[in-house]
PDB file of N, CA and C in Angstrom:
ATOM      1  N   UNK A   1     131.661 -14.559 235.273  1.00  0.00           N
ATOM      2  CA  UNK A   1     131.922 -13.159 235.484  1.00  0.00           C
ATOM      3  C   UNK A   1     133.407 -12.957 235.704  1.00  0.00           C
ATOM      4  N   UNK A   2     133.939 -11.825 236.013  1.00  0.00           N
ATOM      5  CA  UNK A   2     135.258 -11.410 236.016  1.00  0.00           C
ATOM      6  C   UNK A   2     135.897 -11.460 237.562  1.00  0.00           C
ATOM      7  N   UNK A   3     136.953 -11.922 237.393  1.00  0.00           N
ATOM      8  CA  UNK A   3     137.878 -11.504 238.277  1.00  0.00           C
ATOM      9  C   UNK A   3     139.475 -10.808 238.659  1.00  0.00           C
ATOM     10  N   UNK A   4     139.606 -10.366 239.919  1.00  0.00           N
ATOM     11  CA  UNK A   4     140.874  -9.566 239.888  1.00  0.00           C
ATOM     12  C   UNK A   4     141.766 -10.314 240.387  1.00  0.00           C
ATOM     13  N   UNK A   5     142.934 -10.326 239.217  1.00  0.00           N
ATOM     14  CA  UNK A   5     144.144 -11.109 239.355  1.00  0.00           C
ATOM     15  C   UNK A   5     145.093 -10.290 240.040  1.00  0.00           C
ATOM     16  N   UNK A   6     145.132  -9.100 239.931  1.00  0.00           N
ATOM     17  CA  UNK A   6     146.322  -8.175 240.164  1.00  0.00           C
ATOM     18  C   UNK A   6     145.801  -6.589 240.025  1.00  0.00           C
ATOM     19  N   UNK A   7     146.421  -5.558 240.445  1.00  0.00           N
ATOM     20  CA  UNK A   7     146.255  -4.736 240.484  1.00  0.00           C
ATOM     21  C   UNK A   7     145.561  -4.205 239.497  1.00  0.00           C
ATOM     22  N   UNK A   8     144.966  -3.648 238.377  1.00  0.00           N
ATOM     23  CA  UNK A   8     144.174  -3.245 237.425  1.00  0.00           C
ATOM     24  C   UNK A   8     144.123  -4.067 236.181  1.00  0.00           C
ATOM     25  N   UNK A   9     143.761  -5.692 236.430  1.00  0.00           N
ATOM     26  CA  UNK A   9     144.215  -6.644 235.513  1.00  0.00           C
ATOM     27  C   UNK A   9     142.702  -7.734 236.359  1.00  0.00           C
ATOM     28  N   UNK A  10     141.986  -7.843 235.244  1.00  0.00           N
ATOM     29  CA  UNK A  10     140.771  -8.770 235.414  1.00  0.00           C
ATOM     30  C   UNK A  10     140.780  -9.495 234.782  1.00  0.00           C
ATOM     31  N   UNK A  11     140.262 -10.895 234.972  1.00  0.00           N
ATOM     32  CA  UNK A  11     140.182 -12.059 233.879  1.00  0.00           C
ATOM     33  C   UNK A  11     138.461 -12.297 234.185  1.00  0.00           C
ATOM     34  N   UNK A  12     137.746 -12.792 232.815  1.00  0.00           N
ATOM     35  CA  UNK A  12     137.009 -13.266 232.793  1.00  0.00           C
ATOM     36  C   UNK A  12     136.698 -14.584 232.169  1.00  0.00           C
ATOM     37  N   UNK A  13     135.566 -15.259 232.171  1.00  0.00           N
ATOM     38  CA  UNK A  13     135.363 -16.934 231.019  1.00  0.00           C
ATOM     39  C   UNK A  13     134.267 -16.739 230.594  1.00  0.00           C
ATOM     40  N   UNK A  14     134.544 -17.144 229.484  1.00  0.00           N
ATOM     41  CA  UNK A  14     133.521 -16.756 228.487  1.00  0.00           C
ATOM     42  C   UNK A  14     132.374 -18.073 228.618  1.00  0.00           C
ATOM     43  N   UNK A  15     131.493 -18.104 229.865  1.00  0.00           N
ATOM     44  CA  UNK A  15     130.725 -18.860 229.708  1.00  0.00           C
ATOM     45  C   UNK A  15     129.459 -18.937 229.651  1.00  0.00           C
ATOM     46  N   UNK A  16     128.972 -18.091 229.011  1.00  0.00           N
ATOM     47  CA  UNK A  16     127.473 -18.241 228.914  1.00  0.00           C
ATOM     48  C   UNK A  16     126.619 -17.186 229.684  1.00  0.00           C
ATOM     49  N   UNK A  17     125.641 -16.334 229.605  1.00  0.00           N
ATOM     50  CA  UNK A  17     124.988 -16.310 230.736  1.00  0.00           C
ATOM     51  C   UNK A  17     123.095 -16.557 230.544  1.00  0.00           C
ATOM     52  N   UNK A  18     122.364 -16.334 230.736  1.00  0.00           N
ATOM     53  CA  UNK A  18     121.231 -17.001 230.844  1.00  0.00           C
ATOM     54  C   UNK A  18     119.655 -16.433 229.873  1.00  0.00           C
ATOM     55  N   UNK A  19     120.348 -15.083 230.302  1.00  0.00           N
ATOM     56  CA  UNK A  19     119.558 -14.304 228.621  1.00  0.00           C
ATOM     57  C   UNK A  19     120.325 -13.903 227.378  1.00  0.00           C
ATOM     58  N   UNK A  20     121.536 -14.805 227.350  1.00  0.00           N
ATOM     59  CA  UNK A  20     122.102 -14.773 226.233  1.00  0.00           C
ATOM     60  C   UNK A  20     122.976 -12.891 226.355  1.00  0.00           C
ATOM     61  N   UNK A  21     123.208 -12.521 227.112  1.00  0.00           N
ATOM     62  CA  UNK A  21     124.116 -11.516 227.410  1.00  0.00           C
ATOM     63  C   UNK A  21     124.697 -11.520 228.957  1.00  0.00           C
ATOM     64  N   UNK A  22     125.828 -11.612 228.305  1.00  0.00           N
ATOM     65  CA  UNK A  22     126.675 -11.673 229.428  1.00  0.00           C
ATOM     66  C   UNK A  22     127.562 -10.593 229.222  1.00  0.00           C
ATOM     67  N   UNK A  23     127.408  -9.641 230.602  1.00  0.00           N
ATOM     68  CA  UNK A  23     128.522  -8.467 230.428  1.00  0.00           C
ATOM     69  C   UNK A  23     129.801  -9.060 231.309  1.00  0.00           C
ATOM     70  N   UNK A  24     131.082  -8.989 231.049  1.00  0.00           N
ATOM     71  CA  UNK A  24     132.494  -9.400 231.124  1.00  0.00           C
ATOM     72  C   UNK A  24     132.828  -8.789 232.204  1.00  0.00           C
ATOM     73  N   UNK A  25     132.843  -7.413 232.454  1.00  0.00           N
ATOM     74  CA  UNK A  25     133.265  -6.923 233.367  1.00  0.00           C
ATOM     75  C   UNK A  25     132.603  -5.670 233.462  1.00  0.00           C
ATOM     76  N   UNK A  26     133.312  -5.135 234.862  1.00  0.00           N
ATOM     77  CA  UNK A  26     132.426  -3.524 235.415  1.00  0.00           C
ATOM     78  C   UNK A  26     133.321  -2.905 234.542  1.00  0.00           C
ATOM     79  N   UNK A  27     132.476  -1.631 234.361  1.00  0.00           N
ATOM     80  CA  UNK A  27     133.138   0.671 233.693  1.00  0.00           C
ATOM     81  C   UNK A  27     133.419  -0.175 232.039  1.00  0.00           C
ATOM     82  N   UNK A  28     134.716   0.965 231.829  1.00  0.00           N
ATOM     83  CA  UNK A  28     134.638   0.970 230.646  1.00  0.00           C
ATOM     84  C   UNK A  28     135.941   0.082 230.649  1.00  0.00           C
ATOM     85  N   UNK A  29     135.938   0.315 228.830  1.00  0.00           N
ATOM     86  CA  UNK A  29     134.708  -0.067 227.607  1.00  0.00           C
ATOM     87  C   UNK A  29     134.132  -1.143 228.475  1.00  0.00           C
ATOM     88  N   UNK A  30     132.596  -1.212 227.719  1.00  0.00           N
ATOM     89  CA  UNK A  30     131.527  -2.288 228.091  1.00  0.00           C
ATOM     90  C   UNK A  30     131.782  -3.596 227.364  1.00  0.00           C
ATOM     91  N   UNK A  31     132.022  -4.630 227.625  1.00  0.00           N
ATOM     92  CA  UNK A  31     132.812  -5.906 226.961  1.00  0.00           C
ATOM     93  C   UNK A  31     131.079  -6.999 227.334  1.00  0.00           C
ATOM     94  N   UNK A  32     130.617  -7.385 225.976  1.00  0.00           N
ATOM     95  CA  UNK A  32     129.690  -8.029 226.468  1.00  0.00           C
ATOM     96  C   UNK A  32     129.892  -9.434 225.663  1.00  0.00           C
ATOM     97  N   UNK A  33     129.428 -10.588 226.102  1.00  0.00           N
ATOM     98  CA  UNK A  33     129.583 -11.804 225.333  1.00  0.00           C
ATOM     99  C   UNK A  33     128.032 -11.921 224.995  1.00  0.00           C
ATOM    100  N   UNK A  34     127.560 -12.657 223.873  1.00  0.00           N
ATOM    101  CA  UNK A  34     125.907 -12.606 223.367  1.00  0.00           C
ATOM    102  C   UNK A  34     126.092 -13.940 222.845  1.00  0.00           C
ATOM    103  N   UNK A  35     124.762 -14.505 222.930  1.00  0.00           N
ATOM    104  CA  UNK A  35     125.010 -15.843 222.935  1.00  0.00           C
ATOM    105  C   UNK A  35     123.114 -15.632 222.060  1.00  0.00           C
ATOM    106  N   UNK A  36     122.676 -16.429 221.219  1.00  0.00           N
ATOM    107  CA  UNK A  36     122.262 -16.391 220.020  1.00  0.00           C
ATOM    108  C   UNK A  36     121.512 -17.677 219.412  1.00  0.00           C
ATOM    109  N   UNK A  37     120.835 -18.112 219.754  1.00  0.00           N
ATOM    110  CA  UNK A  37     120.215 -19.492 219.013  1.00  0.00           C
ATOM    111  C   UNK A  37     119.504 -19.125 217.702  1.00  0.00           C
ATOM    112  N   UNK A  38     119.739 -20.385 217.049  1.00  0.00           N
ATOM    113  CA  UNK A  38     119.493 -20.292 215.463  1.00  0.00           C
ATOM    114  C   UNK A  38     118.133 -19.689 215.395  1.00  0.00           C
ATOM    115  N   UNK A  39     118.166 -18.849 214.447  1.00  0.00           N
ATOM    116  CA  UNK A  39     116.917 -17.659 214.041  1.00  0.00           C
ATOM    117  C   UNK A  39     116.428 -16.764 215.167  1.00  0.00           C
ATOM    118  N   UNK A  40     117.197 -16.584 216.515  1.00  0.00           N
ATOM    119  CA  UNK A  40     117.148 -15.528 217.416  1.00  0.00           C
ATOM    120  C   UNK A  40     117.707 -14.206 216.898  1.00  0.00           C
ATOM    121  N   UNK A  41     117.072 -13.227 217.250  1.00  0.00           N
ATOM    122  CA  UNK A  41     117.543 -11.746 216.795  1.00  0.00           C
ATOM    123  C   UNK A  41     117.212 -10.974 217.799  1.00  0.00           C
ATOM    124  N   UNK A  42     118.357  -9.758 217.889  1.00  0.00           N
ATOM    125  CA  UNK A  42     117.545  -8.103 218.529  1.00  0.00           C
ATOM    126  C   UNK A  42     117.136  -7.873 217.941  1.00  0.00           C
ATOM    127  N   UNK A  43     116.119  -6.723 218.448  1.00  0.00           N
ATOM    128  CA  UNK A  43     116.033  -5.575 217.711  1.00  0.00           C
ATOM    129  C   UNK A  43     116.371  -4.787 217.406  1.00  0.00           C
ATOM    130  N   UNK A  44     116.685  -3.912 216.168  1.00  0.00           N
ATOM    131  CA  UNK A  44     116.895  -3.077 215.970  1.00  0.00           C
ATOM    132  C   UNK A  44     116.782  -1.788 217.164  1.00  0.00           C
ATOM    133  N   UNK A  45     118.043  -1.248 217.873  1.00  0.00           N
ATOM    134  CA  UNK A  45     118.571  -0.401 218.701  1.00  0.00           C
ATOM    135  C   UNK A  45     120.123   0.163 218.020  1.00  0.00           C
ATOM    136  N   UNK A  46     120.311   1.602 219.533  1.00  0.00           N
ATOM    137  CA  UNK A  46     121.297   2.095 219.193  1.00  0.00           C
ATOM    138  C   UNK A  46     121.900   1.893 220.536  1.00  0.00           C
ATOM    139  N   UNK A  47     123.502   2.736 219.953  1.00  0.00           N
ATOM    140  CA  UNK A  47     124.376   2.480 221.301  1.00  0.00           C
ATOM    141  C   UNK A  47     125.128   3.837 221.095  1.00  0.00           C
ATOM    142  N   UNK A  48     124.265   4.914 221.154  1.00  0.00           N
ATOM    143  CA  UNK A  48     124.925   5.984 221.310  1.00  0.00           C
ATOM    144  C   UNK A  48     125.952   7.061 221.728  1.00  0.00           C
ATOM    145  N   UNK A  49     127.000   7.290 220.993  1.00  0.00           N
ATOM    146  CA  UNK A  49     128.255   7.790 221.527  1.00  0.00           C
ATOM    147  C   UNK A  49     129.194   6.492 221.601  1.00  0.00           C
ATOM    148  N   UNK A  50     129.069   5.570 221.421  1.00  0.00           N
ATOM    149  CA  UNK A  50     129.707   4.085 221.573  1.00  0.00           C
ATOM    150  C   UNK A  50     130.113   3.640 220.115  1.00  0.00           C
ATOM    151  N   UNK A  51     131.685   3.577 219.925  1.00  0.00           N
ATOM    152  CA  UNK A  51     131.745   2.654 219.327  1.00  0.00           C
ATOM    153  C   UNK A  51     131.902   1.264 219.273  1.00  0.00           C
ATOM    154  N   UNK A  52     131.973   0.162 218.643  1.00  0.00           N
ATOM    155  CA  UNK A  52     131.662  -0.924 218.856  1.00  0.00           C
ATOM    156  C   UNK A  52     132.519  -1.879 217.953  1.00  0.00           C
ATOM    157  N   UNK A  53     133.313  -3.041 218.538  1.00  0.00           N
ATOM    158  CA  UNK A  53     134.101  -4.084 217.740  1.00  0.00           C
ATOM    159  C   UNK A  53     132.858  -5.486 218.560  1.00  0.00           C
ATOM    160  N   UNK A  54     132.794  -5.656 216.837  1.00  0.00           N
ATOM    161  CA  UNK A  54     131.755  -6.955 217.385  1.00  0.00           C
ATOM    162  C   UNK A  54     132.715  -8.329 216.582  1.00  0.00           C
ATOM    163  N   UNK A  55     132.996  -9.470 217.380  1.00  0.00           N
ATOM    164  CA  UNK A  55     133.541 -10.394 216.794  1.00  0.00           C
ATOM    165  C   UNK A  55     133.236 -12.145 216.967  1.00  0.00           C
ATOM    166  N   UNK A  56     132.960 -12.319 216.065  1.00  0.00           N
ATOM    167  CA  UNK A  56     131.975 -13.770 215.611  1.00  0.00           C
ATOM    168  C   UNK A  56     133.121 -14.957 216.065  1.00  0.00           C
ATOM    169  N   UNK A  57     132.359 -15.508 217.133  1.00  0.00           N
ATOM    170  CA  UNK A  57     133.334 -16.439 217.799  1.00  0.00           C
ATOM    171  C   UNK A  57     132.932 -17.683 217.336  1.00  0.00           C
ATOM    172  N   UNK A  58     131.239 -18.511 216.947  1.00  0.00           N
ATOM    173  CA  UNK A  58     131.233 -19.068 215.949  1.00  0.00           C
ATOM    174  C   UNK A  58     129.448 -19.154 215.608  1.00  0.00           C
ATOM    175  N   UNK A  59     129.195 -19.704 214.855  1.00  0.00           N
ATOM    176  CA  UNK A  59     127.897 -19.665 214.521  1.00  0.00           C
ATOM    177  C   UNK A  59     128.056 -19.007 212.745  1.00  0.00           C
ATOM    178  N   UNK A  60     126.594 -18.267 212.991  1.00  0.00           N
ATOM    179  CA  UNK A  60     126.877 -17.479 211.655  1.00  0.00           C
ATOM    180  C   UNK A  60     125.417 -16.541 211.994  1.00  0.00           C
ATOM    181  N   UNK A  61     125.791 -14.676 211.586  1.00  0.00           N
ATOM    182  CA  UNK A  61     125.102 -13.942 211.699  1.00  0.00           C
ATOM    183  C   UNK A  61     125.011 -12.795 211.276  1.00  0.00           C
ATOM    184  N   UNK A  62     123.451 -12.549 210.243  1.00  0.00           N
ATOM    185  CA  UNK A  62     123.584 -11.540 209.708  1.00  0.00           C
ATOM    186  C   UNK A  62     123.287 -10.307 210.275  1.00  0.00           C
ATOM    187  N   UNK A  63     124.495  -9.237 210.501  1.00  0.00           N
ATOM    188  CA  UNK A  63     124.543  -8.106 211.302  1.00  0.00           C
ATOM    189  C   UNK A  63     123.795  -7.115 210.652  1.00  0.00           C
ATOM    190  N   UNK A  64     122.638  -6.628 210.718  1.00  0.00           N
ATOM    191  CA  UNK A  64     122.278  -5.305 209.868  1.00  0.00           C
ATOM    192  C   UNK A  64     122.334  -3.895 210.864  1.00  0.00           C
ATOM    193  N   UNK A  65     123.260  -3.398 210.012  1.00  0.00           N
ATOM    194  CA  UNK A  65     123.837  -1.630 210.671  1.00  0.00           C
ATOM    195  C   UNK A  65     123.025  -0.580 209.468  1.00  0.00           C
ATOM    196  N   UNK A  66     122.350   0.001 210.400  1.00  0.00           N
ATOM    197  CA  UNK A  66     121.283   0.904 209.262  1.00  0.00           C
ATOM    198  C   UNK A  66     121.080   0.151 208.348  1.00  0.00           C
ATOM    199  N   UNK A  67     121.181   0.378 207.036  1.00  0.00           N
ATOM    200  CA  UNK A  67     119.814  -0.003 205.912  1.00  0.00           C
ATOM    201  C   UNK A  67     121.066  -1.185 205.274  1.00  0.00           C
ATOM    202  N   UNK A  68     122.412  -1.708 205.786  1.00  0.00           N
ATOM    203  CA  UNK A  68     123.330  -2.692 205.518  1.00  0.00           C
ATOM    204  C   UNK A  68     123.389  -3.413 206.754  1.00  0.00           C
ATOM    205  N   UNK A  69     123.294  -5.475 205.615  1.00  0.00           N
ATOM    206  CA  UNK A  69     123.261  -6.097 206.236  1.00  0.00           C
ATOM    207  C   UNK A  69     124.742  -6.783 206.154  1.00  0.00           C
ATOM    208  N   UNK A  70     125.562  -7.245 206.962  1.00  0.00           N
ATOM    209  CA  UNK A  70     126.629  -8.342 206.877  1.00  0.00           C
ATOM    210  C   UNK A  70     125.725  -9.527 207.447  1.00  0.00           C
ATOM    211  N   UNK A  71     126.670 -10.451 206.472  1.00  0.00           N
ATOM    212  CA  UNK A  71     126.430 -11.541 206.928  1.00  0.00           C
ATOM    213  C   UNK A  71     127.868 -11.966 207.266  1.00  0.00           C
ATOM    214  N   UNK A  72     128.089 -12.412 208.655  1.00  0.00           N
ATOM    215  CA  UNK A  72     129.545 -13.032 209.361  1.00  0.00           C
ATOM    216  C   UNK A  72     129.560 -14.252 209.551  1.00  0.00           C
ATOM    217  N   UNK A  73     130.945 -14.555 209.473  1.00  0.00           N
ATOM    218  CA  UNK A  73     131.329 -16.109 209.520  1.00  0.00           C
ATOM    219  C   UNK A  73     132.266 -16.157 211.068  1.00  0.00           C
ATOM    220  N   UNK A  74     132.655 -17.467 211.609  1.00  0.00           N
ATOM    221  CA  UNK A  74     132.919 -17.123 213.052  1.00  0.00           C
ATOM    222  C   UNK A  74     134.840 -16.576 212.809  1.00  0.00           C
ATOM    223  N   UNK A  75     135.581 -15.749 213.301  1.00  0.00           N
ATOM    224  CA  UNK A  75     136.691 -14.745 213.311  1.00  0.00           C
ATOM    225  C   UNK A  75     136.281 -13.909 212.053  1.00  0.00           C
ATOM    226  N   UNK A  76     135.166 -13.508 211.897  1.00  0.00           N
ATOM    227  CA  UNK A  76     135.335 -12.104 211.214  1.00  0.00           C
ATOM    228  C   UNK A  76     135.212 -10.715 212.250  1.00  0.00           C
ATOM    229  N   UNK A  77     135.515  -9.886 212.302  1.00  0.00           N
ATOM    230  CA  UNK A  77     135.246  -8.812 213.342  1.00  0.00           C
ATOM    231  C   UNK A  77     134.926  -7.513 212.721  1.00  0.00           C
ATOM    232  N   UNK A  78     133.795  -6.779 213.089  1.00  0.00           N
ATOM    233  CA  UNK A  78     133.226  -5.640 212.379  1.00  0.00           C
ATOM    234  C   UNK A  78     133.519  -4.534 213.903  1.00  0.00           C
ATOM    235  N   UNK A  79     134.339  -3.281 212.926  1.00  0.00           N
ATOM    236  CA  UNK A  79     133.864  -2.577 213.682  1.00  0.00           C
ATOM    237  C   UNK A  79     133.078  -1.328 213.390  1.00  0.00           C
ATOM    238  N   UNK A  80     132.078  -0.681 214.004  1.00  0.00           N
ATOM    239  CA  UNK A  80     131.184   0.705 213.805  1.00  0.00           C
ATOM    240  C   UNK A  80     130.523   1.418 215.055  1.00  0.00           C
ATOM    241  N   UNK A  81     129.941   2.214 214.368  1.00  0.00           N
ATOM    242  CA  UNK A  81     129.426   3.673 214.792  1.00  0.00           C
ATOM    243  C   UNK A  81     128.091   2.949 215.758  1.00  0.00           C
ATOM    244  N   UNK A  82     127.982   3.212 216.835  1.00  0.00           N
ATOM    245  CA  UNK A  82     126.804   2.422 217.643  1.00  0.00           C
ATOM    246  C   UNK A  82     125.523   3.809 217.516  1.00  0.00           C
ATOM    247  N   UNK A  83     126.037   4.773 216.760  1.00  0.00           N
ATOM    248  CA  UNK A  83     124.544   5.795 216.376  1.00  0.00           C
ATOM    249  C   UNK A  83     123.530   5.392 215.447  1.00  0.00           C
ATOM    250  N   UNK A  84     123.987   4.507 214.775  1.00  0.00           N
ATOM    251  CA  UNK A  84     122.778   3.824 213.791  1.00  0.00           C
ATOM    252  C   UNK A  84     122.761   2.441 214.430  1.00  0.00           C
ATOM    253  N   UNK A  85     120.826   2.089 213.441  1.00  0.00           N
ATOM    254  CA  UNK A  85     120.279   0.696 214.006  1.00  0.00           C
ATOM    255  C   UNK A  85     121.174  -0.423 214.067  1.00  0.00           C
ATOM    256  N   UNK A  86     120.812  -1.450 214.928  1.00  0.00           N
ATOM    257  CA  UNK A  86     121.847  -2.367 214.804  1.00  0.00           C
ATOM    258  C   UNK A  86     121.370  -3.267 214.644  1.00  0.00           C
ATOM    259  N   UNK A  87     120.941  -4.198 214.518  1.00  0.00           N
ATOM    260  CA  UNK A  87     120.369  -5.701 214.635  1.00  0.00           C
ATOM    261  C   UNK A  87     120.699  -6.842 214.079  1.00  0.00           C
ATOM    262  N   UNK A  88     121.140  -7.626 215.137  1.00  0.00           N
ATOM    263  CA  UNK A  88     122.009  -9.018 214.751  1.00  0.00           C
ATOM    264  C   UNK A  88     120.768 -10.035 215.273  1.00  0.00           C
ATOM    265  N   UNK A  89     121.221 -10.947 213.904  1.00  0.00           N
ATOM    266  CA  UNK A  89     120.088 -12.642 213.718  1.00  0.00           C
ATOM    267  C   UNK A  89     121.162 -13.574 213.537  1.00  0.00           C
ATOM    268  N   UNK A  90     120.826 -14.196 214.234  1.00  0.00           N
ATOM    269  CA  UNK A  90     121.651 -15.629 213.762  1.00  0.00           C
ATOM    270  C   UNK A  90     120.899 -16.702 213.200  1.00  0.00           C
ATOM    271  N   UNK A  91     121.301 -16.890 211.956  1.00  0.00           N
ATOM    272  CA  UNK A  91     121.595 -17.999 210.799  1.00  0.00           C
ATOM    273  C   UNK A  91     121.981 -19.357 211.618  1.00  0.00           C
ATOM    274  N   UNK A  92     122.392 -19.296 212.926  1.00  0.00           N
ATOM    275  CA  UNK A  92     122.813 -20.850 213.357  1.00  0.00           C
ATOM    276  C   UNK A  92     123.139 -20.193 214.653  1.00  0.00           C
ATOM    277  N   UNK A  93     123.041 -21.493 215.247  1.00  0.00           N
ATOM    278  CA  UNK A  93     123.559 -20.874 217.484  1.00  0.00           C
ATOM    279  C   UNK A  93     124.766 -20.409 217.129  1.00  0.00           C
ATOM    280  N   UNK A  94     124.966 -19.461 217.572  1.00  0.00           N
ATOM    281  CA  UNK A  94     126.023 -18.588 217.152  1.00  0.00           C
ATOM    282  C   UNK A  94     126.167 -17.417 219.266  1.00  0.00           C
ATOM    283  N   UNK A  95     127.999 -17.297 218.934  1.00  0.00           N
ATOM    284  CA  UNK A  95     128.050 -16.325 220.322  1.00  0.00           C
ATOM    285  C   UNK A  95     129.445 -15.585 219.369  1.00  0.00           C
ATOM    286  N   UNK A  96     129.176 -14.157 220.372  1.00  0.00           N
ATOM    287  CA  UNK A  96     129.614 -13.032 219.974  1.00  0.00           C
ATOM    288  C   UNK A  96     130.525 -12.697 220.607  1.00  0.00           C
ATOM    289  N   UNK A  97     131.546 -11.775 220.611  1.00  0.00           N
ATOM    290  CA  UNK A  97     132.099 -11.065 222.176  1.00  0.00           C
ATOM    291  C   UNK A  97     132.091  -9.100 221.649  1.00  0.00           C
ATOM    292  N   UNK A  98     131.567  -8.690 221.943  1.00  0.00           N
ATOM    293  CA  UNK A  98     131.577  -7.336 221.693  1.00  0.00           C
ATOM    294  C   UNK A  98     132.099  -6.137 222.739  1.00  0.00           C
ATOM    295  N   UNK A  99     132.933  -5.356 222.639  1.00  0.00           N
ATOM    296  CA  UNK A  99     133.595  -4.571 223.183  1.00  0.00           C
ATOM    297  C   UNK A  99     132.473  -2.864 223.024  1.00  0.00           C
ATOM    298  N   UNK A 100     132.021  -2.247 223.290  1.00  0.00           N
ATOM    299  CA  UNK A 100     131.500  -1.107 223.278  1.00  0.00           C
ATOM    300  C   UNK A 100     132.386   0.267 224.401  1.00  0.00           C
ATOM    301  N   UNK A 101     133.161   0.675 223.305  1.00  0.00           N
ATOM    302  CA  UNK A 101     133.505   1.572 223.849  1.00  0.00           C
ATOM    303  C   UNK A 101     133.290   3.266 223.614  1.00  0.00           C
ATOM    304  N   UNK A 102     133.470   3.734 224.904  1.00  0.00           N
ATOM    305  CA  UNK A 102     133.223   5.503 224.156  1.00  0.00           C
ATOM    306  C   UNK A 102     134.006   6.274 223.022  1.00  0.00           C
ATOM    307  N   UNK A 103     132.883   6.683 222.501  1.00  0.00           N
ATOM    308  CA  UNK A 103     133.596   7.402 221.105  1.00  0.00           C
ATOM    309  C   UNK A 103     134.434   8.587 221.392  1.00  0.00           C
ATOM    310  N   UNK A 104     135.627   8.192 220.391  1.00  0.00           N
ATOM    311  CA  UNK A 104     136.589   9.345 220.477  1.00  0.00           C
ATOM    312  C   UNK A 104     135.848  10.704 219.901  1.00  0.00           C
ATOM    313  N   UNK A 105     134.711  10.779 219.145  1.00  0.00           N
ATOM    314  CA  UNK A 105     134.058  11.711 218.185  1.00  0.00           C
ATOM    315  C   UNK A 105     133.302  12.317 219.214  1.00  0.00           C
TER     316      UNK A 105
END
């Protein structure tokens, strides 16, 4: 989990947490790390009013956003609209770090 180094300055480590989501820190943006074993998936959900930078730290996983699927390799980084479905599978143990922040829209 995170800690305070200095006045409005937090560090966190990216280590794992136990249902495979680990949120980084408290408020905003929502910074979550996702952690993913081979042929694990969400479900299809939204993240409404949120946009979202999702970035493949390694593994491999096909992201489907509404009726399009990516398939990512680990430093590719997608970003989108968290109003449509989302659902990420991983192709191999694979971890994420995703930033969800409020939409400027």
């Amino acid at each position: 989990m995170s800690e305070s180094t200095a006045a409005k300055t937090e560090r966190a480590t990216l280590d794992g947490g136990e249902d495979g989501r680990t949120r980084l820190f408290d408020g905003e943006p929502k910074t979550v790390q996702l952690t993913l074993g081979a042929g694990e998936s969400i479900p299809a959900h939204k993240h409404p009013g949120r946009d979202i930078v999702f970035v493949l730290r390694s593994g491999a996983v096909d992201l489907t956003l509404g009726d399009e699927t990516l398939s990512l390799s680990p430093g590719d980084v997608v970003r989108f609209d968290g109003d449509q479905d989302i659902s990420p599978t991983a192709a191999a143990d694979s971890e994420a770090l995703l930033v969800l922040a409020a939409s400027s829209e």
